[in-house]
C-alpha atoms as a PDB file:
ATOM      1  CA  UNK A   1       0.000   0.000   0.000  1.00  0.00           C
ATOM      2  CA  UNK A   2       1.195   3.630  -0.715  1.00  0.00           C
ATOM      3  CA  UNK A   3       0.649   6.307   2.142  1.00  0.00           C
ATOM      4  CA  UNK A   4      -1.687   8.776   1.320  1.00  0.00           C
ATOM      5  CA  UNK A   5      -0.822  12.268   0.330  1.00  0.00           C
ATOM      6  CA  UNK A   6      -0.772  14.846   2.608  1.00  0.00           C
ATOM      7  CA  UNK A   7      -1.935  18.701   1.216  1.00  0.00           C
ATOM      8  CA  UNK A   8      -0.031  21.733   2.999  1.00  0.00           C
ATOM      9  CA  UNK A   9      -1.366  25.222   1.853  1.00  0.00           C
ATOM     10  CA  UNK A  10       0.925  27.210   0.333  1.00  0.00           C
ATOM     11  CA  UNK A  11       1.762  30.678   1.866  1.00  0.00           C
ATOM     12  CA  UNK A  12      -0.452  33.469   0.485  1.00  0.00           C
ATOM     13  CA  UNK A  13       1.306  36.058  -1.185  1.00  0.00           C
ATOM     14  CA  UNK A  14       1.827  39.675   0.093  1.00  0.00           C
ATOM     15  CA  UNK A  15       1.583  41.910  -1.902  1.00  0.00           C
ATOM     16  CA  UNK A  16       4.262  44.770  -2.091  1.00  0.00           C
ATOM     17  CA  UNK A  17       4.202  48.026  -3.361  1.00  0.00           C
ATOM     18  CA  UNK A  18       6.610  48.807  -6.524  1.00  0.00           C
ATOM     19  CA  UNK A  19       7.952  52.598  -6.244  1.00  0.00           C
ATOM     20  CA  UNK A  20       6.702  55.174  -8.750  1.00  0.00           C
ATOM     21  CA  UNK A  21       9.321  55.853 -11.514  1.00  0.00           C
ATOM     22  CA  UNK A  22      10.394  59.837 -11.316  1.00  0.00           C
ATOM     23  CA  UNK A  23      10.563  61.154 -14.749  1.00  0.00           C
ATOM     24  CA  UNK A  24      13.735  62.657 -15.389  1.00  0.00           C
ATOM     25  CA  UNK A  25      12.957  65.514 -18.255  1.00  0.00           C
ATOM     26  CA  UNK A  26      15.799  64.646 -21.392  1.00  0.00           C
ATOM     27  CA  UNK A  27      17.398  68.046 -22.324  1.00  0.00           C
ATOM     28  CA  UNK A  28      16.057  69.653 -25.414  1.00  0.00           C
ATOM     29  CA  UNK A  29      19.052  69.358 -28.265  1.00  0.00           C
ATOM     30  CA  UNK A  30      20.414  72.149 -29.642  1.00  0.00           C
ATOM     31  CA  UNK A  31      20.364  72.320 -33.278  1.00  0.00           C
ATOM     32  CA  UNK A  32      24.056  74.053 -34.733  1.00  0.00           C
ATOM     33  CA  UNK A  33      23.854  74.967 -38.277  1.00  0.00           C
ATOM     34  CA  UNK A  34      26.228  73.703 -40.646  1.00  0.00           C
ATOM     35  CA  UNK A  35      28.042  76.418 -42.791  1.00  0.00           C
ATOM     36  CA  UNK A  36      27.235  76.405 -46.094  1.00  0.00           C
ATOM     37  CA  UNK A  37      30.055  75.638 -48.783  1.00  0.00           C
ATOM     38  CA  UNK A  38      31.546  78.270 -50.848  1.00  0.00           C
ATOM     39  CA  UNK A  39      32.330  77.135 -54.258  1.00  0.00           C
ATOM     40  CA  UNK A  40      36.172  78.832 -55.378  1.00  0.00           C
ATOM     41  CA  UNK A  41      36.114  79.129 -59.476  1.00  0.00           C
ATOM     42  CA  UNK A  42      39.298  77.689 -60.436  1.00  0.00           C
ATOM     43  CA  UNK A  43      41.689  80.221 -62.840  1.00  0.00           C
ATOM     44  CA  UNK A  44      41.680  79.205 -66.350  1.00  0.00           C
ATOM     45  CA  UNK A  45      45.292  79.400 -68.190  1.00  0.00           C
ATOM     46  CA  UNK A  46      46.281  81.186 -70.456  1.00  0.00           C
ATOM     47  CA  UNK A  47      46.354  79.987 -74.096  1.00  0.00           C
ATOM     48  CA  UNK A  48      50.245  79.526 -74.787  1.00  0.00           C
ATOM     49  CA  UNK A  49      50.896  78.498 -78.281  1.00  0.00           C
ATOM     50  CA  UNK A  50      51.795  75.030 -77.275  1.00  0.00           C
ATOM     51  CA  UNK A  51      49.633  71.201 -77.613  1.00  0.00           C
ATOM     52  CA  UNK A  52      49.941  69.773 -73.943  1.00  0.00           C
ATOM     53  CA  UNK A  53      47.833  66.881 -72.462  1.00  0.00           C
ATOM     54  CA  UNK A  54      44.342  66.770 -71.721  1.00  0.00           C
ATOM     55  CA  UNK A  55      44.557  68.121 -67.673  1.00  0.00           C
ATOM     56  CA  UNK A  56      40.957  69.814 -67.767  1.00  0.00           C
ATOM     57  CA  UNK A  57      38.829  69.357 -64.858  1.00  0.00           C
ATOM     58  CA  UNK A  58      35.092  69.848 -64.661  1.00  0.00           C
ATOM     59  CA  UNK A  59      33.576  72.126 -63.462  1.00  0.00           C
ATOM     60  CA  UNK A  60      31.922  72.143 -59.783  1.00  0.00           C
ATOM     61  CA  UNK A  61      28.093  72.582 -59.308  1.00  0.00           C
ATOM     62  CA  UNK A  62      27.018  73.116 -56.301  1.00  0.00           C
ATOM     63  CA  UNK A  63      24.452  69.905 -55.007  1.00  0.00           C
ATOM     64  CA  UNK A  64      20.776  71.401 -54.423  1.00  0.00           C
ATOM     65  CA  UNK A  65      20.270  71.125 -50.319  1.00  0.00           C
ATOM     66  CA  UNK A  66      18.089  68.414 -49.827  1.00  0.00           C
ATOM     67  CA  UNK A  67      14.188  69.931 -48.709  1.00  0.00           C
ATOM     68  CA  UNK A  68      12.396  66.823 -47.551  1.00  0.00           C
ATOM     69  CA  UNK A  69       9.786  66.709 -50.525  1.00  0.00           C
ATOM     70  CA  UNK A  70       9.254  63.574 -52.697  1.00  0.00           C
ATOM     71  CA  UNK A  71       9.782  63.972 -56.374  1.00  0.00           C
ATOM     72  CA  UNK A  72       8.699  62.914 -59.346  1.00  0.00           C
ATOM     73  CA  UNK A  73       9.964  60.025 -61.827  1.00  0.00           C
ATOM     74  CA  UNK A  74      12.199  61.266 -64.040  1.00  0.00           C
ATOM     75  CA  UNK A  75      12.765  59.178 -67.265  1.00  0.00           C
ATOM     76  CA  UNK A  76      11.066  56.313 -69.071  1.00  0.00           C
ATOM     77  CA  UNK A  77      13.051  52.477 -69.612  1.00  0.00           C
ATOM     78  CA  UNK A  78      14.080  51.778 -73.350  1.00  0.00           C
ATOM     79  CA  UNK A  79      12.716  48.241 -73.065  1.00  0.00           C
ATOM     80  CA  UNK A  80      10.135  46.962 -71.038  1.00  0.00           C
ATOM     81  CA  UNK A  81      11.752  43.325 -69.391  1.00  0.00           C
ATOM     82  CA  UNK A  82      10.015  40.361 -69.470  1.00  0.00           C
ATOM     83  CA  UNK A  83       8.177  38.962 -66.329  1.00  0.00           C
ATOM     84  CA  UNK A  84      10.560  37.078 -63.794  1.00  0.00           C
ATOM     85  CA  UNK A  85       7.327  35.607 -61.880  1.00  0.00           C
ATOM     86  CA  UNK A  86       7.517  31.667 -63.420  1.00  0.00           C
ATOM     87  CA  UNK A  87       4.530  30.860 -61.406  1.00  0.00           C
ATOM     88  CA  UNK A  88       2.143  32.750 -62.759  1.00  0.00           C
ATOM     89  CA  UNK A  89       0.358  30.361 -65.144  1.00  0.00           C
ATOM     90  CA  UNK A  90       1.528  32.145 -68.337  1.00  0.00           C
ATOM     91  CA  UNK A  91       5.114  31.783 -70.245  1.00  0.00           C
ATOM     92  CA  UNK A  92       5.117  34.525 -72.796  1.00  0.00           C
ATOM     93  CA  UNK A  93       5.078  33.458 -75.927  1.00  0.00           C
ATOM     94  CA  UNK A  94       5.323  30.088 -75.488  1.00  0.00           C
ATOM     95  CA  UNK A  95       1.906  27.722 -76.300  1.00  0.00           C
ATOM     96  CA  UNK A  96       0.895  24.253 -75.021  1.00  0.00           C
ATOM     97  CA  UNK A  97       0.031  22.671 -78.902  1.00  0.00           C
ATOM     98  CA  UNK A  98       2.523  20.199 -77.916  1.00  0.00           C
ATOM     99  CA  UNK A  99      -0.424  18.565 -75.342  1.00  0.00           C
ATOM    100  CA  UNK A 100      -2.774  18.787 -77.811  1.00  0.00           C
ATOM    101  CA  UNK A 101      -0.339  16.207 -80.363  1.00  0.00           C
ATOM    102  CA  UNK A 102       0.228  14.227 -77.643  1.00  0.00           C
ATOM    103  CA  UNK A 103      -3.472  13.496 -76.778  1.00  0.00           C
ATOM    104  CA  UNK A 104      -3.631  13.063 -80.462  1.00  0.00           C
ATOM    105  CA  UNK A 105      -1.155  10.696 -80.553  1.00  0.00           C
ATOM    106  CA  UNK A 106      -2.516   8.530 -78.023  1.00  0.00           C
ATOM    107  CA  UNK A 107      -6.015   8.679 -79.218  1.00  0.00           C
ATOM    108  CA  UNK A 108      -4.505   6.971 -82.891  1.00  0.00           C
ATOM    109  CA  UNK A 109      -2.300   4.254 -80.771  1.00  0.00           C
ATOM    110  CA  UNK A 110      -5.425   3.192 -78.302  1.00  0.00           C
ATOM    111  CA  UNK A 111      -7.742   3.285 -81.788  1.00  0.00           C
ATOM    112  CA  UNK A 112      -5.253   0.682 -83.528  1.00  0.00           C
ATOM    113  CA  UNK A 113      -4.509  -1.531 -80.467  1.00  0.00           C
ATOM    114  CA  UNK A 114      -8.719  -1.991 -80.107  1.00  0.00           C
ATOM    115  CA  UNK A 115      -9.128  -2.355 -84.131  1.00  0.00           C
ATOM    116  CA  UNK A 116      -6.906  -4.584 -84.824  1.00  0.00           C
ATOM    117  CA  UNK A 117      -8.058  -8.304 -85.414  1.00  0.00           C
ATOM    118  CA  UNK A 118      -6.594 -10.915 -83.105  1.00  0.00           C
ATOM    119  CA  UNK A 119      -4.591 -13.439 -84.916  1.00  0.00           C
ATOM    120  CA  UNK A 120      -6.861 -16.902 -84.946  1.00  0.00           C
ATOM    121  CA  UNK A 121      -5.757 -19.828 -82.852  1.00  0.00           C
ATOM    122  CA  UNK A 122      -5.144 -23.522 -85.134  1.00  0.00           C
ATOM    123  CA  UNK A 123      -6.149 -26.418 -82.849  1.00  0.00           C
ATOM    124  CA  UNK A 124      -4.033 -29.509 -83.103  1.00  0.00           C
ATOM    125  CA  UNK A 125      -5.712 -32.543 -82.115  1.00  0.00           C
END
């Protein structure tokens, strides 16, 4: 025989009070403005009389600053690609004629194998 189980309560909780969080204010950042670029021309020399190498250098533009605003599509694609999707049911140009033969085929094979007369037996006695 096994003994028989004995049931002690467990203790009842207490419940405890958590302290209040203080909210600590985060300092308000300062925003410092950047200076703006200033764009030096670069001298251009003097014709001399002479061929030298090609030691031109473009010319800087200064880059718009950006302003936050969305803009629109510029420019149109040459060619329009095909889809890459090959689950979509359709391939293009491609046809299924090829299932169409084959049924076809095996319609003709299944006609001739029932139409054709089975050879007759000789009995030898």
């Amino acid at each position: 025989p096994t003994p028989t189980p004995t049931l002690e309560p467990t203790p009842t909780p207490t419940l405890e009070p958590t302290p209040t969080p203080t909210l600590e204010p985060t300092p308000t950042p300062t925003l410092e403005p950047t200076p703006t670029p200033t764009l030096e021309p670069t001298p251009t020399p003097s014709p001399t009389g002479e061929v030298g190498g090609a030691t031109g250098t473009p010319t800087p533009t200064a880059t718009p600053s950006p302003t936050g605003q969305v803009e629109g599509a510029t420019g149109t694609p040459k060619a329009t690609l095909p889809p890459t999707d090959t689950l979509s049911g359709s391939n293009g140009g491609g046809t299924d004629n090829w299932r169409i033969v084959l049924m076809g085929l095996a319609g003709v094979l299944a006609g001739l194998l029932l139409l054709t007369p089975t050879p007759k037996q000789i009995r030898r006695d």
